[in-house]
Protein backbone atom coordinates (compact mmCIF):
# COMPACT_ATOMS: atom_id res chain seq x y z
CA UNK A 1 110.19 95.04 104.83
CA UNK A 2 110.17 98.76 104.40
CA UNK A 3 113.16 99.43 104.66
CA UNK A 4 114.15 97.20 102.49
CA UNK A 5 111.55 98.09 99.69
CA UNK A 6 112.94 101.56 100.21
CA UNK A 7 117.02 100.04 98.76
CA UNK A 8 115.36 99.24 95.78
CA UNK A 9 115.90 102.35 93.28
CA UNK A 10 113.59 102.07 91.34
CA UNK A 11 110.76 101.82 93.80
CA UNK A 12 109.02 104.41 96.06
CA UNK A 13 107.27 102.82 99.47
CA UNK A 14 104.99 104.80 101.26
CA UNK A 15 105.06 104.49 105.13
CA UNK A 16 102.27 102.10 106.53
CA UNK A 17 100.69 101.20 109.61
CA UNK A 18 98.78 98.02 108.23
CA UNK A 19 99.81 94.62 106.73
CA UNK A 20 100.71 96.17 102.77
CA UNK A 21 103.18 98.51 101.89
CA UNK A 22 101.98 100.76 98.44
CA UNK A 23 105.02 101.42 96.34
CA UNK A 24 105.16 103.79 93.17
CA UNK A 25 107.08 102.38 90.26
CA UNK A 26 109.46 104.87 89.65
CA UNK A 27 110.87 102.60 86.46
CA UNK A 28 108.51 99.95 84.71
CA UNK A 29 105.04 98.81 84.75
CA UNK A 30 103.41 98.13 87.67
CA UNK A 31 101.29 95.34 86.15
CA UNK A 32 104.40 93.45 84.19
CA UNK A 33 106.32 93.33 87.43
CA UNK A 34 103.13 91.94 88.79
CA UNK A 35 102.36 89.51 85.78
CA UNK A 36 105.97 88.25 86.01
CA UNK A 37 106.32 87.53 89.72
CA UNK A 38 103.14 86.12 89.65
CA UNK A 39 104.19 83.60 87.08
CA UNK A 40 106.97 82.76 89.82
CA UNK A 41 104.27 82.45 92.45
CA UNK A 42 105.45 85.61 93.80
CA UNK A 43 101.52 87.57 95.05
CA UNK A 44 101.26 91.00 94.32
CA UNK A 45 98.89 93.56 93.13
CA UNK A 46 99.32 96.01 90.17
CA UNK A 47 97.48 99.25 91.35
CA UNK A 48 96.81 101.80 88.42
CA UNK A 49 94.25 104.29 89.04
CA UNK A 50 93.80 108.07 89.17
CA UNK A 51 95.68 108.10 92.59
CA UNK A 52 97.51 105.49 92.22
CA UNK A 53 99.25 105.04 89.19
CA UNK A 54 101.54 102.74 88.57
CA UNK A 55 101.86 101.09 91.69
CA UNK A 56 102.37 98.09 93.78
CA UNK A 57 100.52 96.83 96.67
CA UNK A 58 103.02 94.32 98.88
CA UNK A 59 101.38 92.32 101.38
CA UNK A 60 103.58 92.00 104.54
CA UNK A 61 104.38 87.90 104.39
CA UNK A 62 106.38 85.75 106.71
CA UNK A 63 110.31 86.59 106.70
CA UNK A 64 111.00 84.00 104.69
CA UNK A 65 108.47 85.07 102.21
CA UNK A 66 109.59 89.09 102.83
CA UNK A 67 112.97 87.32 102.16
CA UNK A 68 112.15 85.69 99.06
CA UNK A 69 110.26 89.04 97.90
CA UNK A 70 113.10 91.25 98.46
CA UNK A 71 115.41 88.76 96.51
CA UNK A 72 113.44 88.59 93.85
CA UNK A 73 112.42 92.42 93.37
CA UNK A 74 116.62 93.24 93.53
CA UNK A 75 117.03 90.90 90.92
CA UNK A 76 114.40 92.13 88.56
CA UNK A 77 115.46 94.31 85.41
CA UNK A 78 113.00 97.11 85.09
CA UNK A 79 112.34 98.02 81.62
């Protein structure tokens, strides 16, 4: 999943050891890309706080759920 999250341009993973990968939003809002894939049943979390700003927490899923994810995140236009 990392690797793939690290393709997308306008995201920034950071390396992880656990079960979430934290990405910076290099483009966008953090919390619309949340709000929107959430509205496509799509589970993130929008993390925005001193530091963390503007970024996304991704849950490691199943690989059809990674899959599905990964899909969706290259096909999102970042405003």
């Amino acid at each position: 999943l990392y690797g793939e999250l690290k393709k997308i341009s306008w995201l920034i993973p950071v390396p992880s050891q656990g079960n979430f990968i934290l990405c910076s939003v290099k483009r966008g809002k953090a919390i619309q890309i949340q709000q929107t894939l959430q509205s496509e049943g799509i589970i993130l979390r929008a993390m925005d706080q001193p530091r963390i700003p503007n970024c996304l927490r991704i849950g490691v899923g199943t690989p059809e759920e990674n899959d599905t994810l990964i899909k969706r995140l290259n096909s999102y236009e970042v405003k």
